[in-house]
N, C-alpha and C. Protein backbone atom coordinates (compact mmCIF):
# COMPACT_ATOMS: atom_id res chain seq x y z
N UNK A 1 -39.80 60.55 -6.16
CA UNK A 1 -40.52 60.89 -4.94
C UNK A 1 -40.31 59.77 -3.92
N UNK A 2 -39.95 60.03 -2.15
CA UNK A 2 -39.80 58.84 -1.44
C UNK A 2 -40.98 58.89 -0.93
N UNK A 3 -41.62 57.66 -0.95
CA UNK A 3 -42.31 57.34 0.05
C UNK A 3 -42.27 56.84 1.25
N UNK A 4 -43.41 57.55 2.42
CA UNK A 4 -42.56 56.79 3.66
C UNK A 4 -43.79 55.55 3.93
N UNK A 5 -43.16 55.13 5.14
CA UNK A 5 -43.66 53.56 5.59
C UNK A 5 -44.11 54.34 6.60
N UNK A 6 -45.79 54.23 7.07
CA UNK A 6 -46.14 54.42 8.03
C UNK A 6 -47.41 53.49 8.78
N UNK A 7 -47.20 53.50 10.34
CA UNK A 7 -48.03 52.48 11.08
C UNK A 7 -49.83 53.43 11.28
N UNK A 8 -50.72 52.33 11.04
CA UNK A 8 -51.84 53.14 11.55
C UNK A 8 -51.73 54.13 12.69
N UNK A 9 -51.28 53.75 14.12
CA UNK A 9 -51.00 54.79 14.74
C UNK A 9 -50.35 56.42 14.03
N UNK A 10 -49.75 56.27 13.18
CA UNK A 10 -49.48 57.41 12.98
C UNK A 10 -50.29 57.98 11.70
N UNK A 11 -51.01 57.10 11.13
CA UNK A 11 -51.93 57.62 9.82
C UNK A 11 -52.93 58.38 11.09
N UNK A 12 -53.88 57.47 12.51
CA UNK A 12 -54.61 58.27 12.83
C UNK A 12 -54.19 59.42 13.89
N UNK A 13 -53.07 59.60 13.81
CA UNK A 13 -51.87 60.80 14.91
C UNK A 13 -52.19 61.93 13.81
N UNK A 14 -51.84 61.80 11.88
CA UNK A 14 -51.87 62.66 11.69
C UNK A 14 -53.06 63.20 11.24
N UNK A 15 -54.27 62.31 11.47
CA UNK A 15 -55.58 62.93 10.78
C UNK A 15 -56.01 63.17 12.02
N UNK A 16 -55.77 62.96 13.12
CA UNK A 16 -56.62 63.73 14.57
C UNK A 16 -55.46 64.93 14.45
N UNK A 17 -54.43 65.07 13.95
CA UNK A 17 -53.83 66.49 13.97
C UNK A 17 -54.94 67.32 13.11
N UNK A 18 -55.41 67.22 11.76
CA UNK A 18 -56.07 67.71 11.26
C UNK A 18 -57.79 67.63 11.61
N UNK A 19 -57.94 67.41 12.66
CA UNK A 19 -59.72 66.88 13.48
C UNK A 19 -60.36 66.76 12.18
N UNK A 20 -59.40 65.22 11.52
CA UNK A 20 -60.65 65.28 10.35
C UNK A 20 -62.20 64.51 10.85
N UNK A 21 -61.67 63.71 11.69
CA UNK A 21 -63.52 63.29 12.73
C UNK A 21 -64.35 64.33 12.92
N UNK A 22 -63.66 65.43 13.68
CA UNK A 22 -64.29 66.14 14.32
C UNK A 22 -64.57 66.79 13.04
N UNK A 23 -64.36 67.26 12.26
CA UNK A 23 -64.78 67.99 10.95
C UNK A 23 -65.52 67.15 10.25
N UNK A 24 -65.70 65.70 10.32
CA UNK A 24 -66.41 64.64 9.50
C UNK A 24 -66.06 64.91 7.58
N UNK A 25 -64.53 64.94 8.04
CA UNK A 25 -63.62 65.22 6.72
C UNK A 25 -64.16 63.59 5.92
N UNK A 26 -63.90 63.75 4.79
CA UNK A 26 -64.75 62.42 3.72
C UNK A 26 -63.53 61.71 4.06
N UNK A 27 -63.31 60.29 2.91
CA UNK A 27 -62.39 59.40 3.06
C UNK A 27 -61.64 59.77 2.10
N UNK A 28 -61.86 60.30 1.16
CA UNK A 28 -61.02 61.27 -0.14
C UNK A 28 -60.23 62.09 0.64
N UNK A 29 -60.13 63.36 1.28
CA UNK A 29 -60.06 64.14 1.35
C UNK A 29 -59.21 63.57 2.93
N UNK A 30 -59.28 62.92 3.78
CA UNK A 30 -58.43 62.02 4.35
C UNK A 30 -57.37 61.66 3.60
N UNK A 31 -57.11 60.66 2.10
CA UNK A 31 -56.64 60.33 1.84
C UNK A 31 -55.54 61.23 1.26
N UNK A 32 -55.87 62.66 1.14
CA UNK A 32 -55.34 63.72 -0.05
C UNK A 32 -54.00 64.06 1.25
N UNK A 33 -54.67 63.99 2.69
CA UNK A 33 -53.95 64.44 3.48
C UNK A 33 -52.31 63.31 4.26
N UNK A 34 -53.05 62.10 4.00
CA UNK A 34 -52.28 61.12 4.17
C UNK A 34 -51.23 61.23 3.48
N UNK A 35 -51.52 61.07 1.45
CA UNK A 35 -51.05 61.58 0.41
C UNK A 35 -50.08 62.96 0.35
N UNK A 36 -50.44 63.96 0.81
CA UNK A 36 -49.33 64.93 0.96
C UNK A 36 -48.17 64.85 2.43
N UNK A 37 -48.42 63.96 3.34
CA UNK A 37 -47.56 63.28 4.14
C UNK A 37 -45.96 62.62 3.61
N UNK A 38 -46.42 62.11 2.51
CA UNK A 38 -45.52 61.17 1.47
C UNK A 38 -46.22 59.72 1.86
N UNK A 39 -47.41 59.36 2.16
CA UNK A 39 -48.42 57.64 1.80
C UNK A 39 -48.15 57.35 0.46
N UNK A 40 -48.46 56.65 -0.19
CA UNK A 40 -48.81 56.19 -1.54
C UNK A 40 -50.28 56.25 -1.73
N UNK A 41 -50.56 56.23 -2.67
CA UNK A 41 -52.61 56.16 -2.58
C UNK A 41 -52.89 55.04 -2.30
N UNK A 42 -52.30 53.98 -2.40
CA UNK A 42 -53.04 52.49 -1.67
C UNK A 42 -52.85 52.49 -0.01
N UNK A 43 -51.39 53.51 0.39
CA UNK A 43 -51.51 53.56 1.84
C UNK A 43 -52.74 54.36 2.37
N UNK A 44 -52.66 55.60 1.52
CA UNK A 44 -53.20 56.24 1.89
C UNK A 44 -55.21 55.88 2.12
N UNK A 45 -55.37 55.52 0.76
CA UNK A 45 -56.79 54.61 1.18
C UNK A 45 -56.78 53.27 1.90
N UNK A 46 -56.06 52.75 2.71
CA UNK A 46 -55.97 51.72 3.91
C UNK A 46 -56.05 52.60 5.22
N UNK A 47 -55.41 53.32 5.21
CA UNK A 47 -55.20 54.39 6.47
C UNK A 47 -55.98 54.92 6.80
N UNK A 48 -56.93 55.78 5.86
CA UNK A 48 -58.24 56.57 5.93
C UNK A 48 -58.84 55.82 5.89
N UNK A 49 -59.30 54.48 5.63
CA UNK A 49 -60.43 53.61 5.57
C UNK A 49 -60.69 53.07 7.21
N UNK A 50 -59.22 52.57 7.27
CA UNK A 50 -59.24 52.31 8.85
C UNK A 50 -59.31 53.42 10.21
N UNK A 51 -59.12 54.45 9.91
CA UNK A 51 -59.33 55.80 10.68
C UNK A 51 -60.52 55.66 10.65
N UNK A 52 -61.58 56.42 9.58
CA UNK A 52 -62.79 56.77 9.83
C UNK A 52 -64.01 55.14 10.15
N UNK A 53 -63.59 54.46 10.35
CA UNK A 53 -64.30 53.20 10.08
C UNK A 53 -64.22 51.98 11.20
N UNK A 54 -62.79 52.15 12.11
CA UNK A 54 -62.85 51.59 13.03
C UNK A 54 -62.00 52.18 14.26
N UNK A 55 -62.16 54.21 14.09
CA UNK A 55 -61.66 54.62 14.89
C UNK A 55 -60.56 54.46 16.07
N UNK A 56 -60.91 54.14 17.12
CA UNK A 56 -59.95 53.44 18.15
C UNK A 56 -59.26 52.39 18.32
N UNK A 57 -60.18 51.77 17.67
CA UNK A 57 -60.16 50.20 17.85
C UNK A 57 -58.94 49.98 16.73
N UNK A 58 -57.97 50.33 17.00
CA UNK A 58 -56.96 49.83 15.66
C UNK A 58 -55.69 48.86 16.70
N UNK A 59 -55.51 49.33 17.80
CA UNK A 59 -54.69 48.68 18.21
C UNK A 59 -55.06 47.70 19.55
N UNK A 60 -54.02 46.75 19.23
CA UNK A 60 -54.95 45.81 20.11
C UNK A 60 -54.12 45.98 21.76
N UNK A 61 -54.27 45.18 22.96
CA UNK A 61 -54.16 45.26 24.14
C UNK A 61 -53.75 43.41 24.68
N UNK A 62 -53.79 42.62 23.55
CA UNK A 62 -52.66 41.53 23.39
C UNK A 62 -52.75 40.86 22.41
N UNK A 63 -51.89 39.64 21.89
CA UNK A 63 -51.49 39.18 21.30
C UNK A 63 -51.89 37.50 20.98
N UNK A 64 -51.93 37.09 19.67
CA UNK A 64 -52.61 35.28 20.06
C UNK A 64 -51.76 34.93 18.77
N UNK A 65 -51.67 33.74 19.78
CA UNK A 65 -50.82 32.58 18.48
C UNK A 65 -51.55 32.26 17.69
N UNK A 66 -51.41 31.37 16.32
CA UNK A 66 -52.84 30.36 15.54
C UNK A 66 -53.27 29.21 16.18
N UNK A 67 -52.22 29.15 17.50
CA UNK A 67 -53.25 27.74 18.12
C UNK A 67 -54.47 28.42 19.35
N UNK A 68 -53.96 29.56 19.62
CA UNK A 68 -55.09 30.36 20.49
C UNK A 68 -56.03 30.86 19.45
N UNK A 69 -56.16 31.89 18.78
CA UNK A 69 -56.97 32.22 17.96
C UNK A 69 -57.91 30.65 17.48
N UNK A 70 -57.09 29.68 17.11
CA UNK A 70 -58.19 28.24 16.77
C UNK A 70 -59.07 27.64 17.86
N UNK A 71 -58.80 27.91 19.19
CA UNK A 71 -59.20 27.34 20.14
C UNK A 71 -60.34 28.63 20.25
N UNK A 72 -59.65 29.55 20.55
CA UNK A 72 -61.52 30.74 20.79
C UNK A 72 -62.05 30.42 19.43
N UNK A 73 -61.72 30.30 18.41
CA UNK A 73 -62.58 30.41 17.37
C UNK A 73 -63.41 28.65 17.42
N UNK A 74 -63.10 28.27 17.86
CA UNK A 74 -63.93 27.02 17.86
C UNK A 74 -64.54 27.22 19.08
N UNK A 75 -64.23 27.52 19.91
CA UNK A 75 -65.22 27.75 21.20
C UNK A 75 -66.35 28.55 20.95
N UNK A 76 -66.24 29.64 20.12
CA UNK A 76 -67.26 30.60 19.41
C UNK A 76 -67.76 29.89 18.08
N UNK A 77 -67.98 28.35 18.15
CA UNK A 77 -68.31 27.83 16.86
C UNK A 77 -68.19 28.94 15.54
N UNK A 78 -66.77 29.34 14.99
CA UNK A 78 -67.19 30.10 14.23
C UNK A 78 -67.24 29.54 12.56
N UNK A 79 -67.75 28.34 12.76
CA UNK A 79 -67.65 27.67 11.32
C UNK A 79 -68.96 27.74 11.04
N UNK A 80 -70.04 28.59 12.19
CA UNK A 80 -71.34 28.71 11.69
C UNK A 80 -71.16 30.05 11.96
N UNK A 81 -70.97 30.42 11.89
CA UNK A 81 -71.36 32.46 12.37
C UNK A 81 -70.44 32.79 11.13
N UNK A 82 -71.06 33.99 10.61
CA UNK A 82 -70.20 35.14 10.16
C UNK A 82 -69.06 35.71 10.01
N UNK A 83 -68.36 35.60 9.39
CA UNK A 83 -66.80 36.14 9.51
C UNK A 83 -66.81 37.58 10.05
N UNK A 84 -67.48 38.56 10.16
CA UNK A 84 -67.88 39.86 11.00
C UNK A 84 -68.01 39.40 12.15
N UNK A 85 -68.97 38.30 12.23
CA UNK A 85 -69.22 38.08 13.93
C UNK A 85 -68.16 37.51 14.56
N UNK A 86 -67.28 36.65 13.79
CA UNK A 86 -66.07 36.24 14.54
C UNK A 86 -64.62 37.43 14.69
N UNK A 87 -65.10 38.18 14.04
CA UNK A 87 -63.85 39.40 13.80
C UNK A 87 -64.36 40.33 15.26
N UNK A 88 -65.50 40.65 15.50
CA UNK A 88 -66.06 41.45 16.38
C UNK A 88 -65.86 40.44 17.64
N UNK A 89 -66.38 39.09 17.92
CA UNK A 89 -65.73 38.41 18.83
C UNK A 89 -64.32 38.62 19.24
N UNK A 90 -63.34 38.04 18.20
CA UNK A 90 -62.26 38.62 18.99
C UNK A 90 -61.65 40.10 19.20
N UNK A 91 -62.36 41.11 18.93
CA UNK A 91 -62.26 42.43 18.75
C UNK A 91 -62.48 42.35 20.58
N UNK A 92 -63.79 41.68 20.90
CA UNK A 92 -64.32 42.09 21.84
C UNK A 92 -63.31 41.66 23.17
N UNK A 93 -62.58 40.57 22.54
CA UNK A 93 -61.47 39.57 23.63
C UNK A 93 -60.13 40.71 23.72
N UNK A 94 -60.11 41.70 23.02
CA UNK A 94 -58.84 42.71 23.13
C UNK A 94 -58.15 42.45 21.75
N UNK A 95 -58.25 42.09 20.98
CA UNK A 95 -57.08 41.25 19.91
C UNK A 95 -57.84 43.28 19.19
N UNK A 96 -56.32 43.72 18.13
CA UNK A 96 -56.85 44.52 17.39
C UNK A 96 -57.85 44.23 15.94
N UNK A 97 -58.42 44.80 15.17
CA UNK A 97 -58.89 44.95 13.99
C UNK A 97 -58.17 43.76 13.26
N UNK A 98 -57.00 44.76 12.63
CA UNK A 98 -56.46 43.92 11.62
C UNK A 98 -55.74 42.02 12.26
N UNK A 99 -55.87 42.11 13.17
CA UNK A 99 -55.15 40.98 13.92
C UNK A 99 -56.41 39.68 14.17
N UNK A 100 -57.81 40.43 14.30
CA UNK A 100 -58.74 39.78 14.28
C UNK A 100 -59.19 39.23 12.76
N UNK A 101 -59.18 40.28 11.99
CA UNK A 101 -59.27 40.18 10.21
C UNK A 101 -58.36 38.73 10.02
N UNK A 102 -57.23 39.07 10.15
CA UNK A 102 -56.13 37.94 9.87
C UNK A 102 -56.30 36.39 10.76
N UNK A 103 -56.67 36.64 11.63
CA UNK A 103 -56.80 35.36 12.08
C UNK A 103 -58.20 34.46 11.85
N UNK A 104 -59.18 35.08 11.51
CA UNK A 104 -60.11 34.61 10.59
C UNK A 104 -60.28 33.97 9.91
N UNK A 105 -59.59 35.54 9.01
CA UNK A 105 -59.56 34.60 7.01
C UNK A 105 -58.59 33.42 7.60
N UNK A 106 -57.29 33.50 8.20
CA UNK A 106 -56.43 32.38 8.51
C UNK A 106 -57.27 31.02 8.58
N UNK A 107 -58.28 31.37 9.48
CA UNK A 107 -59.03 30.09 10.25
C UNK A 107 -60.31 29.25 8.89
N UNK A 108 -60.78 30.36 8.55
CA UNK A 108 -62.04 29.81 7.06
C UNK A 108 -61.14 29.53 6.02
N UNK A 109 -59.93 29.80 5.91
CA UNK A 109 -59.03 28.70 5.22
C UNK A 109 -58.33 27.83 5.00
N UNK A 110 -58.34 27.55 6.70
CA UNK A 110 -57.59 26.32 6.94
C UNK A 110 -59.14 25.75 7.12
N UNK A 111 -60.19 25.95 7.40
CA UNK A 111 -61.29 24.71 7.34
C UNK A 111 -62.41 24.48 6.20
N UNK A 112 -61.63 25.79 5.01
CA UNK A 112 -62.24 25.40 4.00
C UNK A 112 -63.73 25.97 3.66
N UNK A 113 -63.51 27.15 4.25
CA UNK A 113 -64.79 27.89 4.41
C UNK A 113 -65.07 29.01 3.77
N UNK A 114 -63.67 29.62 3.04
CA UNK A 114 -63.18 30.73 2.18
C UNK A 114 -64.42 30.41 0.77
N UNK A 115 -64.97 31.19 0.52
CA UNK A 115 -65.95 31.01 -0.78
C UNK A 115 -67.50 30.77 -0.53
N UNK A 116 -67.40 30.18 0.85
CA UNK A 116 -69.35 29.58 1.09
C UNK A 116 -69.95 30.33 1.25
């Protein structure tokens, strides 16, 4: 069986083909649809997780180096806040989801914060 390689944009292209929102289709049943696409089930539950869970917000509107991302993230003291609250911070600066996720964990592990 091939599997294909696909970008969130097109995991949520093909579940708004199927209005699984608008139907308030489960995350199973998302995934079954991803899955008969040709996903794998680990794509397929990344895809549907990120569809129903952070809707729009998947792609971002620019881009940050690790020396930008370190500089807002210290400006947003985020060595005391929440790793949610710093993910939603830069969510809020334009950066996407997964780009905010990554530069995070990046940041609580370069200062040693991964585990507290």
């Amino acid at each position: 069986m091939k599997y294909n390689r696909f970008s969130q944009e097109e995991y949520s292209r093909l579940l708004d083909s199927h209005r699984a929102r608008l139907l308030g289709l489960s995350q199973s049943r998302c995934e079954l649809i991803l899955m008969d696409a040709g996903a794998t089930k680990e794509q397929a539950k990344n895809g549907a997780y990120v569809y129903l869970h952070h809707g729009a917000n998947i792609t971002s509107s620019r881009r940050g180096s690790r020396g930008e991302y370190e500089s807002i993230l210290n400006d947003f003291e985020a060595k005391t806040k929440a790793p949610m609250d710093c993910i939603h911070h830069l969510k809020g600066l334009g950066f996407g989801y997964r780009q905010a996720q990554t530069a995070v964990y990046n940041y609580r592990k370069k200062h040693g914060l991964i585990g507290k």
